[in-house]
C-alpha atoms as a PDB file:
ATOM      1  CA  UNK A   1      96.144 -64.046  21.295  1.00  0.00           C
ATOM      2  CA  UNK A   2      99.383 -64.572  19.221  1.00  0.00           C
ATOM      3  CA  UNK A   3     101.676 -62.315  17.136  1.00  0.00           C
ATOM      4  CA  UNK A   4     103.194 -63.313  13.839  1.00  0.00           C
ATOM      5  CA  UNK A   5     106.854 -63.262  12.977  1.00  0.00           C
ATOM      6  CA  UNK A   6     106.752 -60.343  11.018  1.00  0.00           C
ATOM      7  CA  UNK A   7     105.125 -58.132  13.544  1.00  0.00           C
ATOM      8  CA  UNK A   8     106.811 -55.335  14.951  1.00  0.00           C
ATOM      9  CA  UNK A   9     107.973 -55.449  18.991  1.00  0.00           C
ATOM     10  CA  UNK A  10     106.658 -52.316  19.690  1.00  0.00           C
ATOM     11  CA  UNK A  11     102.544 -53.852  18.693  1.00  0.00           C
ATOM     12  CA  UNK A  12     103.660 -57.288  20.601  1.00  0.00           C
ATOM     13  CA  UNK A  13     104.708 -54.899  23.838  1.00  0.00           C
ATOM     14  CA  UNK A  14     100.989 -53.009  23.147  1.00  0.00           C
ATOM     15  CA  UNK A  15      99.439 -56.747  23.341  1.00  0.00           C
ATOM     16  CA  UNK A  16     102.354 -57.621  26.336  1.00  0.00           C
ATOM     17  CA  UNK A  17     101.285 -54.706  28.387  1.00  0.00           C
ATOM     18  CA  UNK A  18      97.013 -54.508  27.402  1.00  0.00           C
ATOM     19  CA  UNK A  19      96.446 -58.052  27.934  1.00  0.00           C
ATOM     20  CA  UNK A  20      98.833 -58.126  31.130  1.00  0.00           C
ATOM     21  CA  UNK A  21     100.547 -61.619  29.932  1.00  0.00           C
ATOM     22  CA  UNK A  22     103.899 -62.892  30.473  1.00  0.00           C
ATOM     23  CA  UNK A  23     104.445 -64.178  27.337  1.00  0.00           C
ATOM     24  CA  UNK A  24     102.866 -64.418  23.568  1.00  0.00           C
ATOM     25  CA  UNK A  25     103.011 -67.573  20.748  1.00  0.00           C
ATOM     26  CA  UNK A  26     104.696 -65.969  18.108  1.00  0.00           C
ATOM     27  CA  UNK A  27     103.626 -67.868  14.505  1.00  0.00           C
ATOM     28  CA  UNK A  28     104.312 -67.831  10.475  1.00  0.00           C
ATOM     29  CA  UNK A  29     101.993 -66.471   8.274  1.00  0.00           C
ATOM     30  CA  UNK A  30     101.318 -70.650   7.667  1.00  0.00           C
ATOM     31  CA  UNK A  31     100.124 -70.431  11.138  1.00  0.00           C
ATOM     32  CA  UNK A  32     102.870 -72.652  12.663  1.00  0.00           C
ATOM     33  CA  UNK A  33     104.228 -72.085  16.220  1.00  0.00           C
ATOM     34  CA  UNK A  34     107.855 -70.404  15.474  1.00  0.00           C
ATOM     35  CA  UNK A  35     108.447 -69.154  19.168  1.00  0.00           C
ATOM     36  CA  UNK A  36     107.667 -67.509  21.756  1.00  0.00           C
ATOM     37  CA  UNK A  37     108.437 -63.976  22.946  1.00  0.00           C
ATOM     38  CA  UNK A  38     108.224 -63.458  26.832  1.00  0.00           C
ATOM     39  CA  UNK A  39     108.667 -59.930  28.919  1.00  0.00           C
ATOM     40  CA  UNK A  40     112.074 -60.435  29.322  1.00  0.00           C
ATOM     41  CA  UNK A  41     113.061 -61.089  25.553  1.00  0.00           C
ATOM     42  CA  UNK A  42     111.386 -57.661  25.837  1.00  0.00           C
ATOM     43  CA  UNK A  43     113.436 -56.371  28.556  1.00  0.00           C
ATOM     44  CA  UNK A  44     116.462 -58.029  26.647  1.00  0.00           C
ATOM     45  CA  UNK A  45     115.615 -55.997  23.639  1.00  0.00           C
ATOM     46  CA  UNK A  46     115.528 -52.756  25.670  1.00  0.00           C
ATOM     47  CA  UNK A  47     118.448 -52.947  27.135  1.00  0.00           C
ATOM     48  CA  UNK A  48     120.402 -53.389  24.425  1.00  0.00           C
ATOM     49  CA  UNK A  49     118.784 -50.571  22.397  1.00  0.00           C
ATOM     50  CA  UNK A  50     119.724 -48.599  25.359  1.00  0.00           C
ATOM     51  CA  UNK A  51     123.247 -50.139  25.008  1.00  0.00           C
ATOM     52  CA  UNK A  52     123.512 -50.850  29.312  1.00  0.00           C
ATOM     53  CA  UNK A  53     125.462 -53.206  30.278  1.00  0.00           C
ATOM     54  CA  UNK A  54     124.180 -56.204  32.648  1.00  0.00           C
ATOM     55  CA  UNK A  55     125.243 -59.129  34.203  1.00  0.00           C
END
């Protein structure tokens, strides 16, 4: 199970959440390994759409 680089957060939280993994390869449409995008890049991402501030 991967994501690509253009898909949206809110289908690679869907896949996150479904699947119950930590984490998710995220590759190019030339199928190369770009990155990958874990629960707390997630979490990250939430949190500063919610603009809270953390330490």
């Amino acid at each position: 199970m991967m994501v690509k680089e253009d898909d949206t957060l809110e289908s690679a939280c869907l896949i996150l959440r479904k699947k119950k993994f930590n984490a998710l390869p995220v590759v190019s449409n030339a199928g190369e390994l770009v990155g990958i995008l874990t629960v707390h890049d997630v979490l990250d991402a939430f949190i500063d759409y919610l603009k809270l501030e953390y330490k």
